[in-house]
Protein backbone atom coordinates (compact mmCIF):
# COMPACT_ATOMS: atom_id res chain seq x y z
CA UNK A 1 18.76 -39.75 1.24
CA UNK A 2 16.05 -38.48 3.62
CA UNK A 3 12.54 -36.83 2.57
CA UNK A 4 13.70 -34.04 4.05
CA UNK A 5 16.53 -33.81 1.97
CA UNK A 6 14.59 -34.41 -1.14
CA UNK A 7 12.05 -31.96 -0.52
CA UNK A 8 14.86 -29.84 -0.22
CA UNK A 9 16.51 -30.30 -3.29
CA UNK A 10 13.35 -30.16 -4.73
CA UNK A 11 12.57 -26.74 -3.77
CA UNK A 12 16.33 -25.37 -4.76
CA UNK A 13 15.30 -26.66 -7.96
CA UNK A 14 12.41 -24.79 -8.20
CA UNK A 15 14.27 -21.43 -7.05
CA UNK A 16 17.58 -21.94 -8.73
CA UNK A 17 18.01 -22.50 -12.86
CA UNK A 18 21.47 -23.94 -12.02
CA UNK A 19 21.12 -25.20 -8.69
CA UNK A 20 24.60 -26.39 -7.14
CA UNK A 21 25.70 -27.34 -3.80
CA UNK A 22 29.04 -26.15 -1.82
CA UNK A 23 30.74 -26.88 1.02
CA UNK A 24 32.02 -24.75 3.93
CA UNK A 25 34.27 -26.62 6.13
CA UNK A 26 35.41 -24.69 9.33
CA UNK A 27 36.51 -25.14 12.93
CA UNK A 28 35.58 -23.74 16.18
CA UNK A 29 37.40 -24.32 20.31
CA UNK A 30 35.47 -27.40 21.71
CA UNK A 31 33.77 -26.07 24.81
CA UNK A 32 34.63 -29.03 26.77
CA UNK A 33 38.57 -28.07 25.88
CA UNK A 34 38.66 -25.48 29.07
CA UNK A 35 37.22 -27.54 31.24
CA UNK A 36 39.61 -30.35 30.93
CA UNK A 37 42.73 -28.27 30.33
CA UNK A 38 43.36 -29.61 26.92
CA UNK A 39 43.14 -27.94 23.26
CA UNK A 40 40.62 -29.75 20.56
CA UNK A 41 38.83 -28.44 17.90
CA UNK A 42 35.31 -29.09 16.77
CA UNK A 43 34.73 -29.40 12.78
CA UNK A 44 31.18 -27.56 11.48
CA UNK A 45 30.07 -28.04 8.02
CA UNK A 46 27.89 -26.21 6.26
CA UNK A 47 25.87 -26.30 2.78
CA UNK A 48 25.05 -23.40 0.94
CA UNK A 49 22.59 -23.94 -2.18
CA UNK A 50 22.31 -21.42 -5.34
CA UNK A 51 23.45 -20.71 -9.25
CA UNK A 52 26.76 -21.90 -9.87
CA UNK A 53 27.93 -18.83 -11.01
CA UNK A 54 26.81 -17.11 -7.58
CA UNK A 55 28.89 -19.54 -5.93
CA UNK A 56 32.07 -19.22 -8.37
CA UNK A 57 31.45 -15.47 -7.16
CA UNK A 58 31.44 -16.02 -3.56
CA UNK A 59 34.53 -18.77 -3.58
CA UNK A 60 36.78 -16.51 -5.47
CA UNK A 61 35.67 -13.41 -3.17
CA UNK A 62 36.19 -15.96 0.04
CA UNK A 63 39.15 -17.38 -1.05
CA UNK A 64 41.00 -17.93 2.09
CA UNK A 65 37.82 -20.31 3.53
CA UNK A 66 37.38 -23.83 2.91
CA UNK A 67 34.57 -23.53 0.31
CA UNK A 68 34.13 -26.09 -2.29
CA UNK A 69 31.24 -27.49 -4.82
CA UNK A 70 30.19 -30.83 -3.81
CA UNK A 71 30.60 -33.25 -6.48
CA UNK A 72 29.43 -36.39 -5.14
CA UNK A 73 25.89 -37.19 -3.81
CA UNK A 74 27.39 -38.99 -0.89
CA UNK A 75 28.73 -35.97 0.23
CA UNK A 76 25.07 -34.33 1.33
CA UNK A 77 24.23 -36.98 3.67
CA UNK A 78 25.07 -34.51 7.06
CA UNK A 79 22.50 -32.23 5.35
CA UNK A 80 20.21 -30.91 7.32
CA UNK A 81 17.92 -27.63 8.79
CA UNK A 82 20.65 -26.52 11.12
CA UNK A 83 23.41 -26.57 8.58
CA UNK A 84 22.10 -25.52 5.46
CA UNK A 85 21.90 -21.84 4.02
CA UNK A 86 20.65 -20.63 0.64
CA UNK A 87 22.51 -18.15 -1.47
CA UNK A 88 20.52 -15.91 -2.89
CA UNK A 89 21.12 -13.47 -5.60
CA UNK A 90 17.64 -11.82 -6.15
CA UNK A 91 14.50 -11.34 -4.69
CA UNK A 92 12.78 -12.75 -6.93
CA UNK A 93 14.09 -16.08 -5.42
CA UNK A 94 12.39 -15.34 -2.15
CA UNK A 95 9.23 -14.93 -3.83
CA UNK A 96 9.63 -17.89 -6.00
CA UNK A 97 10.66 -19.95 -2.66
CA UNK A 98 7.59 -19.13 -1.17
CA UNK A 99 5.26 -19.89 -4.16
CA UNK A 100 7.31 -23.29 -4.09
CA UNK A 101 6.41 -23.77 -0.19
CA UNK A 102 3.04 -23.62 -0.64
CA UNK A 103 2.80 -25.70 -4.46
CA UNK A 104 4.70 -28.57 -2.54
CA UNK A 105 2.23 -27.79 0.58
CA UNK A 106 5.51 -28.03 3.11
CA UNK A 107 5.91 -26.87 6.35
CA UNK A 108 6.59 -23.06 6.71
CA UNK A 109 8.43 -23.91 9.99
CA UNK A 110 9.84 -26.95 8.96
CA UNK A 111 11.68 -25.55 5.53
CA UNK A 112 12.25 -22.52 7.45
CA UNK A 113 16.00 -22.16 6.08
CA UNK A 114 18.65 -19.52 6.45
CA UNK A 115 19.69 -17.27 3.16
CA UNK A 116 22.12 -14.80 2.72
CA UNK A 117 23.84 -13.03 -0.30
CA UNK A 118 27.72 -12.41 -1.95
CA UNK A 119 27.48 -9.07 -0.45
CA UNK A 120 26.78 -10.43 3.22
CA UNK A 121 28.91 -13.50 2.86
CA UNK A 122 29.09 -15.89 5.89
CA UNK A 123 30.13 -15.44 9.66
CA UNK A 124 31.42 -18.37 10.80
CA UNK A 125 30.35 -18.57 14.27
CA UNK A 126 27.28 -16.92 14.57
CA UNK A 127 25.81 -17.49 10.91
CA UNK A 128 22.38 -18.53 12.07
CA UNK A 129 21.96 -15.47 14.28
CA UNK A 130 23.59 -12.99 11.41
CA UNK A 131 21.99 -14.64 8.69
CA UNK A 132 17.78 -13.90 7.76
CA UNK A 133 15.27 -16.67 7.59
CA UNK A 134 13.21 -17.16 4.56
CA UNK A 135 9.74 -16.70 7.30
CA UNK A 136 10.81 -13.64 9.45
CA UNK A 137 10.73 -14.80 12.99
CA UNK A 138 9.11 -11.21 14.12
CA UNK A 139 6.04 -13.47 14.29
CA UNK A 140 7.14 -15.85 16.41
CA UNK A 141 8.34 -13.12 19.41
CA UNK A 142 4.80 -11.47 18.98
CA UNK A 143 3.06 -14.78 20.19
CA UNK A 144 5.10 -15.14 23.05
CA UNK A 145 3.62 -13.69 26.66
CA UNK A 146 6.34 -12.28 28.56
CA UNK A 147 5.56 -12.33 32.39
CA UNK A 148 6.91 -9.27 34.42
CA UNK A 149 6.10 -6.90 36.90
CA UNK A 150 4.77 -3.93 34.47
CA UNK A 151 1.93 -6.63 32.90
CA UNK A 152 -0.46 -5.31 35.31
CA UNK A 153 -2.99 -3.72 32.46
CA UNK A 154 -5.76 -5.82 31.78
CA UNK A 155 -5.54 -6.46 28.07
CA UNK A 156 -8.52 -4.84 25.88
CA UNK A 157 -9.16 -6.55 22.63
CA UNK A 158 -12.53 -4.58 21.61
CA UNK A 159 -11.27 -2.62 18.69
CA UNK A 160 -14.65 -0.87 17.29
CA UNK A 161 -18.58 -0.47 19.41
CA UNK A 162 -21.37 0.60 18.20
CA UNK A 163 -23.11 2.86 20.16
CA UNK A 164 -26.81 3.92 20.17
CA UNK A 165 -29.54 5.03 22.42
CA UNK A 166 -30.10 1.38 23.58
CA UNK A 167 -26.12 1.03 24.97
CA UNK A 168 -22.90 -0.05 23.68
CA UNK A 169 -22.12 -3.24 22.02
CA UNK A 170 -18.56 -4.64 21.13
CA UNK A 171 -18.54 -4.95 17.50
CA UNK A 172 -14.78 -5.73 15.95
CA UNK A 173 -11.83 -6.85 17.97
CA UNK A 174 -8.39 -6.36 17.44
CA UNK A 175 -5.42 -8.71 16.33
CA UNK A 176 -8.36 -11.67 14.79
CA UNK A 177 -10.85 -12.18 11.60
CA UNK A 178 -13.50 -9.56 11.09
CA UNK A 179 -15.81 -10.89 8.62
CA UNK A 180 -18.43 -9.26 6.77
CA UNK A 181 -20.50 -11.91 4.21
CA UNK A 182 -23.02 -11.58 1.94
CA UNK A 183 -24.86 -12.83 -1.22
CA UNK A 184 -23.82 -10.56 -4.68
CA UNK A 185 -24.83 -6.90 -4.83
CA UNK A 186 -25.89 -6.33 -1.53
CA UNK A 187 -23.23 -3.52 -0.44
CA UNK A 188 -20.35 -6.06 1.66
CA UNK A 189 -17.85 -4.12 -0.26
CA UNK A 190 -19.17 -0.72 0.34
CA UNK A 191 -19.58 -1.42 4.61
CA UNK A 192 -16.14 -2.59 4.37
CA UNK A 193 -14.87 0.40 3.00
CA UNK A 194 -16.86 2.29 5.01
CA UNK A 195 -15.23 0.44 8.43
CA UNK A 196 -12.18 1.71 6.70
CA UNK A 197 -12.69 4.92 6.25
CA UNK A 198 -13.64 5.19 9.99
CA UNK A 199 -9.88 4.68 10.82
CA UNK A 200 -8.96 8.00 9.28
CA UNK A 201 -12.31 9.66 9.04
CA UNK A 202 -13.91 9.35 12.64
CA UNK A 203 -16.76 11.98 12.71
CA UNK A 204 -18.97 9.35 11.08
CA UNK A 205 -22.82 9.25 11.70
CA UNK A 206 -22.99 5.72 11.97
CA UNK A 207 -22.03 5.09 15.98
CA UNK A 208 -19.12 3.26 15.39
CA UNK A 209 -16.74 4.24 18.03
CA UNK A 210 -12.69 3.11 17.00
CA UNK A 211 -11.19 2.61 20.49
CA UNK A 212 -7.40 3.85 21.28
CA UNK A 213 -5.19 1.13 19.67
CA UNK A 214 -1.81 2.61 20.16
CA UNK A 215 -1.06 3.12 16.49
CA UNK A 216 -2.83 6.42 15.35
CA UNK A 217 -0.08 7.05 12.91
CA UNK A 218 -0.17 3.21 11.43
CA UNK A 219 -1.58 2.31 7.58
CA UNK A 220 -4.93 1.06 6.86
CA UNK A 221 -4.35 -1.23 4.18
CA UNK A 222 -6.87 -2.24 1.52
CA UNK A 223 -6.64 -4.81 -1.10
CA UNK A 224 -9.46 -5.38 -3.50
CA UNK A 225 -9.41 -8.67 -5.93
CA UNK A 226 -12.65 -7.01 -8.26
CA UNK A 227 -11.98 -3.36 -8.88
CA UNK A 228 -9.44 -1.93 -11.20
CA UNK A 229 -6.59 0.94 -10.26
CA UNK A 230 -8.57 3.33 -11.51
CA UNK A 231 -11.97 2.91 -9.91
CA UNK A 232 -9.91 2.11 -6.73
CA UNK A 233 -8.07 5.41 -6.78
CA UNK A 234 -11.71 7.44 -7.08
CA UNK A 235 -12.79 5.31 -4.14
CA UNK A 236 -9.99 6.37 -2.11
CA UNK A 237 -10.64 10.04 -2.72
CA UNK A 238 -14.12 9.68 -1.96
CA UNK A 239 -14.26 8.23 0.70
CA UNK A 240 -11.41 8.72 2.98
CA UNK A 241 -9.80 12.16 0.71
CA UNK A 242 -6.70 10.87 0.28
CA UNK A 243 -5.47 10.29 3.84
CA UNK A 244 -1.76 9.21 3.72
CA UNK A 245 -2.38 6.70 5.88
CA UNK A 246 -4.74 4.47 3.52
CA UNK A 247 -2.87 2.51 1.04
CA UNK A 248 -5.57 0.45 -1.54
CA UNK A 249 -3.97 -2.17 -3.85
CA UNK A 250 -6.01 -3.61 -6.99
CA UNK A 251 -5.04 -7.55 -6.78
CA UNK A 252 -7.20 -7.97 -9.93
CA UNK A 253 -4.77 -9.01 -12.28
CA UNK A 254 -2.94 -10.91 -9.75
CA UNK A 255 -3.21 -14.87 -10.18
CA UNK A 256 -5.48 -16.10 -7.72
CA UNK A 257 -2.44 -18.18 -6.06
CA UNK A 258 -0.03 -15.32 -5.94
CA UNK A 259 -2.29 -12.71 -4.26
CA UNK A 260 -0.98 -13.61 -0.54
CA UNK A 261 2.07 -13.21 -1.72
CA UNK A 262 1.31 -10.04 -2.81
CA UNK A 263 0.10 -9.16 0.43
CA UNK A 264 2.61 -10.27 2.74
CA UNK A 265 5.18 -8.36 0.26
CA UNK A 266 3.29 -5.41 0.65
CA UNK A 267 2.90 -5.56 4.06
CA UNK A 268 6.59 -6.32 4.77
CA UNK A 269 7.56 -3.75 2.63
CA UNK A 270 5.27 -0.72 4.86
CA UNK A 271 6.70 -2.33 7.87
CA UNK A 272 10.15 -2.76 7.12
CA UNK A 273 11.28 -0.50 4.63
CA UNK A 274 9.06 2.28 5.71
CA UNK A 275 8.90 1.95 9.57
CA UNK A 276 5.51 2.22 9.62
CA UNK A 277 2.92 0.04 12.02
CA UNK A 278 0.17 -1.53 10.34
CA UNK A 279 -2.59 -0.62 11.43
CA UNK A 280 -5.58 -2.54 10.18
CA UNK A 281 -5.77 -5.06 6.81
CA UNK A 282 -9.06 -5.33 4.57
CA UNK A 283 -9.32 -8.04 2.23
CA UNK A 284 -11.95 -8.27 -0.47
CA UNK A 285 -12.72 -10.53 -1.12
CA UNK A 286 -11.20 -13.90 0.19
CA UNK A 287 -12.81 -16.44 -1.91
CA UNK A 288 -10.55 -14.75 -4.76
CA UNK A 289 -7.21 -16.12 -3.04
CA UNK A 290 -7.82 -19.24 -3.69
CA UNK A 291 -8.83 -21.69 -7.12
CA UNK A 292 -10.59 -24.23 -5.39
CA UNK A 293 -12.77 -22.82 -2.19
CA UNK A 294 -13.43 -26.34 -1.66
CA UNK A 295 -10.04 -27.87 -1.04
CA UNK A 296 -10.03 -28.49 2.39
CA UNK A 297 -6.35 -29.03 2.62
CA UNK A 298 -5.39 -25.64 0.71
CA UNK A 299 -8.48 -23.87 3.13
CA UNK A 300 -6.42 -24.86 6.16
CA UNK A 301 -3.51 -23.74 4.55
CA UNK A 302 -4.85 -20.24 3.54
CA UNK A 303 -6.40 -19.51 6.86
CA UNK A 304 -3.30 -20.46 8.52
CA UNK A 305 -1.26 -18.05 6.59
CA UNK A 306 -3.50 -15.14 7.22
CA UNK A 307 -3.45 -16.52 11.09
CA UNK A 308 0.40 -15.79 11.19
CA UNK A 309 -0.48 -11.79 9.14
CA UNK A 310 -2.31 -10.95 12.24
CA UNK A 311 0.51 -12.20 14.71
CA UNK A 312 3.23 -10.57 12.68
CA UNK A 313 2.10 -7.69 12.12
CA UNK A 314 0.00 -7.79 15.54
CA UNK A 315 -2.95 -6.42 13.25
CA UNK A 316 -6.84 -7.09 12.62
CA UNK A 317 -8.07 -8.56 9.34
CA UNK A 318 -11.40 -7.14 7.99
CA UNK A 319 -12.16 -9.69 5.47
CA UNK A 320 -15.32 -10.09 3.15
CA UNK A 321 -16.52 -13.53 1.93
CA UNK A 322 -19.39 -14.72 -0.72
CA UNK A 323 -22.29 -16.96 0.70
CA UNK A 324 -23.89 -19.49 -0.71
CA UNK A 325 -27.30 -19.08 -3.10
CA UNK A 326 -30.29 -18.86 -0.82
CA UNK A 327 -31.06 -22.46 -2.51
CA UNK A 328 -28.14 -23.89 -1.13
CA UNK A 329 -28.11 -22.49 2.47
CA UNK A 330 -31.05 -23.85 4.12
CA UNK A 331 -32.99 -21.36 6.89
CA UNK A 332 -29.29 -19.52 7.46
CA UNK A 333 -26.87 -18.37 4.60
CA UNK A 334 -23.42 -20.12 4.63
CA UNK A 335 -20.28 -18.97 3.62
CA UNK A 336 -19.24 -20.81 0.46
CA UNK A 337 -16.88 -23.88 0.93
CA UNK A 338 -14.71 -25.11 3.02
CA UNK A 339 -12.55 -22.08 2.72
CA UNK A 340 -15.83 -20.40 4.49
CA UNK A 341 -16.59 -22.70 7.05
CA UNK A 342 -12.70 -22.78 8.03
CA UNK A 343 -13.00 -19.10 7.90
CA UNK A 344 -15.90 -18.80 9.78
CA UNK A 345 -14.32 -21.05 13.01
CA UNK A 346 -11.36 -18.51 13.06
CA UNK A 347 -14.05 -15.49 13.15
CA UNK A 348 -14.33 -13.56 16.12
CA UNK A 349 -17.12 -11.30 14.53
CA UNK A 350 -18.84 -12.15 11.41
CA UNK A 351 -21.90 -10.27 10.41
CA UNK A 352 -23.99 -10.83 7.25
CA UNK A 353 -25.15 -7.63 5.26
CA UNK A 354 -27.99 -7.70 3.01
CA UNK A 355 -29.45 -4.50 1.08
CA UNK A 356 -32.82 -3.92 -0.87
CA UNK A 357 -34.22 -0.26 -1.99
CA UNK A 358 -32.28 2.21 0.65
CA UNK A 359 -32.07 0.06 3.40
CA UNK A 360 -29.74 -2.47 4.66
CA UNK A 361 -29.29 -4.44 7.38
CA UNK A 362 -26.24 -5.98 9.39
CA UNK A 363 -26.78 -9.42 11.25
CA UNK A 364 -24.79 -10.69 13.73
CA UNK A 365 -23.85 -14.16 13.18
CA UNK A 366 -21.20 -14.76 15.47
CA UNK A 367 -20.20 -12.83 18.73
CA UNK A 368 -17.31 -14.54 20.56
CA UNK A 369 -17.26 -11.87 23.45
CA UNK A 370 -20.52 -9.30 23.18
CA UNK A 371 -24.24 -9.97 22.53
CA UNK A 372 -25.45 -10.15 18.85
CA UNK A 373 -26.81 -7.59 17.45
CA UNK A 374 -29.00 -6.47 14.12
CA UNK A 375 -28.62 -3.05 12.85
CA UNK A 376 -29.74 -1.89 9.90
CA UNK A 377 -29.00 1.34 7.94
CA UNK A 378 -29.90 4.13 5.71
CA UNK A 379 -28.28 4.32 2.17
CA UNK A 380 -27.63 7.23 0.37
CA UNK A 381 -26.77 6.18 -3.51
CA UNK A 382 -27.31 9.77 -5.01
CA UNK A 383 -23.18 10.45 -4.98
CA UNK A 384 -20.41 8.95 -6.78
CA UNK A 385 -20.18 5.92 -4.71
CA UNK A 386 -22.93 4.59 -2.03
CA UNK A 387 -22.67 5.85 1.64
CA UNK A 388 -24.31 4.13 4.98
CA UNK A 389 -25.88 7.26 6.40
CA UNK A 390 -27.30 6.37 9.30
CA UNK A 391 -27.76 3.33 11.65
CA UNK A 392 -30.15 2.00 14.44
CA UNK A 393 -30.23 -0.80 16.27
CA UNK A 394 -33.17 -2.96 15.10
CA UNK A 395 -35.24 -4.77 18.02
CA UNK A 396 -36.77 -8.30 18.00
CA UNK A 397 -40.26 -8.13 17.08
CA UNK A 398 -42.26 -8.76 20.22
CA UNK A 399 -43.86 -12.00 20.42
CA UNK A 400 -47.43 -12.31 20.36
CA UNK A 401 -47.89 -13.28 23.85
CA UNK A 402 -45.89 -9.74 25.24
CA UNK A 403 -48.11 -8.00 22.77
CA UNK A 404 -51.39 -9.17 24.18
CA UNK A 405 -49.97 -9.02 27.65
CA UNK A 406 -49.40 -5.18 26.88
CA UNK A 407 -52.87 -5.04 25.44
CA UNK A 408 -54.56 -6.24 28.91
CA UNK A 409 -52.53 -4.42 31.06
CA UNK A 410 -53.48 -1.46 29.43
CA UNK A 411 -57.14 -2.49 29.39
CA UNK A 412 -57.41 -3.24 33.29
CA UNK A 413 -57.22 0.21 34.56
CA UNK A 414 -60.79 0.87 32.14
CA UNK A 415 -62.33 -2.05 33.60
CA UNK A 416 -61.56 -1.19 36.95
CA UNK A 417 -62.78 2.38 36.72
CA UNK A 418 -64.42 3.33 40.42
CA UNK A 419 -64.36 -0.33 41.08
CA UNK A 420 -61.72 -1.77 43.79
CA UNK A 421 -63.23 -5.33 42.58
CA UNK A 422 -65.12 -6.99 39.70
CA UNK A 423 -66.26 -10.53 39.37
CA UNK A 424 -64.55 -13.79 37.43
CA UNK A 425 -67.63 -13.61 35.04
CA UNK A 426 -66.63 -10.03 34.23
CA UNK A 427 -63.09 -10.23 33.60
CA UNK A 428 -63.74 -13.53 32.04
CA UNK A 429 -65.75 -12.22 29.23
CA UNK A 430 -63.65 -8.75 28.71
CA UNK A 431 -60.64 -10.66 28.27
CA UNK A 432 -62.21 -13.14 25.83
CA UNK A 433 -63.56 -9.75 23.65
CA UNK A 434 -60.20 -7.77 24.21
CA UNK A 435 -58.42 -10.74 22.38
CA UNK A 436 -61.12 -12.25 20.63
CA UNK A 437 -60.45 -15.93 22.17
CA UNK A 438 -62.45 -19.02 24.00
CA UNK A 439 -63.33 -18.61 27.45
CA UNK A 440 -60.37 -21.76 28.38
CA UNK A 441 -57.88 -19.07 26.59
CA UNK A 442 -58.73 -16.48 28.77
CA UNK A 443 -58.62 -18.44 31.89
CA UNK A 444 -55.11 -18.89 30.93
CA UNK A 445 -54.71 -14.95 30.13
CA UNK A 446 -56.09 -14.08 33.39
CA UNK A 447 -53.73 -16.40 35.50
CA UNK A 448 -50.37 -15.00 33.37
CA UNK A 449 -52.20 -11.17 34.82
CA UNK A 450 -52.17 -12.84 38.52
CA UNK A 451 -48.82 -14.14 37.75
CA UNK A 452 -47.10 -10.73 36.39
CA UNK A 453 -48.70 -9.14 39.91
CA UNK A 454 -50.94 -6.60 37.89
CA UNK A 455 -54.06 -8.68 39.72
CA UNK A 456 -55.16 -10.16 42.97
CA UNK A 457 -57.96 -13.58 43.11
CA UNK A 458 -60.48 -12.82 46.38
CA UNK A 459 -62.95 -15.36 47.61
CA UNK A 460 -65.83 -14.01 48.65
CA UNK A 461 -68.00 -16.98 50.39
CA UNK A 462 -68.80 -19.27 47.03
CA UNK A 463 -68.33 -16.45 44.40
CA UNK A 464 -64.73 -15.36 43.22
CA UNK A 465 -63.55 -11.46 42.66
CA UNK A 466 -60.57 -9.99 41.31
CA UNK A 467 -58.94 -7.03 42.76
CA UNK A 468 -56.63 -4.51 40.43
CA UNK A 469 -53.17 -4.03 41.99
């Protein structure tokens, strides 16, 4: 018996209490037959794995097929991905199929297997296009580029800029990881919300401009691993007044393992059942998806999963993440195992936030397609909840050298007064007192002034003057 079969059986045995196997015998017109003028008929076989008594049920309904149990392990050896289907009688066996996938760490593409139900029964020609895969293909379609003539747009992926007096600056990009990190109690929660809110609530102070994304009527979805129903539900009133189009889930008393389960159902469940586009995903926070941060293998994994989210659903992911203690991280925070540094690769923004008295500010980490930026913000923590207020773009503090430079330049026009020339001696020995330095420093001062064009060397015989230009 193969692996693949084994890992099979394994997983059947996971999802069914009284896993049994059956076989569906039928035949279909060779379609060589036509082409040689003669008549033969090709024999297809086909598995189907569930609860005896579901498969009891759909023999007796199917009577007039060739279905029977298999009673003999020899009999499985033709198993395989192409002709195998479960039977499924609940959906809690999809979920618990899943759960298995992931426990077993298997392939989603390589266990990928067709299920179906009594109801539905079997089609026996064109079960594998009638039929519904455990991993919906949608996915799949969404990451393939379709050339034509009509692909003429050039394709935007800025999804949010923040704009202020100083220009505009790409700041979150669709269909990708969005990540905002941060040490505890210093307000990642509260921006992320606040990013949220500007979905639905777009008269905010705070410059962020949300760009035309094609799905104004989509859900915002929020799920939060720390705060109760309750709290959550205040929150959502608060800040975003109870838009329909905000859905927040509390994933607290959710197993850390099942949460992306919970998400995916969630999500499948707005899209599908409720024909609604989804618009935008937050996640906070992801370090509480997983029991072991530091498992590289379950990391990869993880990030993979929420990889395929954005494809399927053709979505953004804001996500928030937990740094390392200041003791750990060196001269630059990191994010917190290798669930964070995996996390941090697939990142096409990630900012870090940090917050002390009323302020805080928001630094730019990682850019793939704009400049990096700083801004910081005004916090107003009178209310119910805290609110970002306000927000500037903070500017590098000038070096040293540009601030003396600026302190000459401004000088020269005083020690030039009614003179078109002074000697070296004299601008010599005002530089040295304007920056309080040695005379060899201000030799070097006056040739970065020559340099920058604001003055002009003259020899006069054996003496040396300056003119002001």
């Amino acid at each position: 018996m193969s692996n693949f079969t084994k890992n099979t059986i394994k997983v059947a045995q996971g999802v069914y209490t009284d896993l049994r196997i059956a076989k569906y015998t039928y035949q279909i017109e060779d379609p060589l037959s036509s082409m040689f003028g003669s008549s033969h008929k090709e024999n297809i076989t086909l598995f189907m794995l569930g609860n005896s008594d579901a498969l009891y049920t759909l023999i007796s309904e199917y009577s007039s097929k060739s279905i029977t149990l298999v009673e003999d392990s020899s009999e499985i050896q033709e198993l395989n991905k192409s002709n195998l289907i479960f039977l499924i009688d609940s959906d809690q066996q999809i979920k618990l199929y899943h759960d298995i996938l992931k426990k077993y760490e298997l392939c989603q593409s390589s266990y990928n297997f067709i299920y179906t139900t009594i109801e539905r029964g079997i089609i026996d020609d064109e079960y594998d296009e009638a039929n519904t895969r455990f991993y919906d293909l949608d996915f799949i379609r969404y990451s393939e580029v379709y050339l034509n003539d009509e692909m003429d747009e050039e394709y935007d992926e800025t999804l949010i800029e923040f704009t202020c007096p100083d220009g505009t600056f790409k700041f979150a990009y669709k269909n990708c990881f969005n990540v905002i990190s941060a040490q505890t109690g210093n307000m990642k929660s509260t921006f992320l919300i606040q990013i949220l809110a500007g979905f639905v609530t777009p008269n905010n102070t705070l410059g962020f401009n949300y760009l035309d994304d094609g799905k104004a009527n989509g859900v915002v979805v929020m799920f939060d691993t720390e705060t109760n129903k309750q709290k959550l539900k205040q929150k959502r009133k608060f800040y975003t007044d109870m838009n329909e189009n905000v859905r927040f889930f509390s994933l607290k008393s959710i197993p850390d393992l099942e949460r992306l389960s919970y998400v995916e159902s969630v999500l499948s469940f707005i899209a599908k059942r409720e024909g609604k586009e989804i618009r935008a995903v937050f996640l906070d926070i992801l370090g509480d998806f997983s029991d072991d941060f530091n498992n590289n293998k379950a990391a990869g994994m993880l990030i993979g999963d929420l990889v395929i989210v954005t494809e399927r659903y053709d979505t953004p992911l804001f996500i928030t993440f937990q740094e390392n203690p200041e003791r750990y991280a060196g001269s630059q925070s990191k994010l917190a195992g290798h669930l964070g540094t995996k996390l941090q690769q697939k990142a096409e923004a990630h900012y870090r936030i940090s917050y002390k008295g009323d302020k805080a500010e928001l630094t730019c980490i990682k850019n793939r397609h704009d400049a990096r930026i700083n801004i910081t913000f005004e916090v107003d923590t009178t209310g119910t909840f805290p609110v970002f207020v306000t927000a500037e773009l903070k500017k590098k503090k000038e070096k040293v050298t540009d601030t003396h430079l600026k302190k000459l330049v401004t000088g020269l026009d005083v020690v030039f007064i009614e003179k078109s020339s002074v000697t070296n001696d004299i601008l010599d020995n005002w530089i040295m007192s304007t920056l309080s330095i040695k005379s060899r420093a201000a030799i070097n001062w006056k040739k970065k002034l020559e340099d920058a064009g604001y003055i002009k060397r003259k020899d006069v015989g054996k003496f040396v003057y300056w003119d002001r230009v």
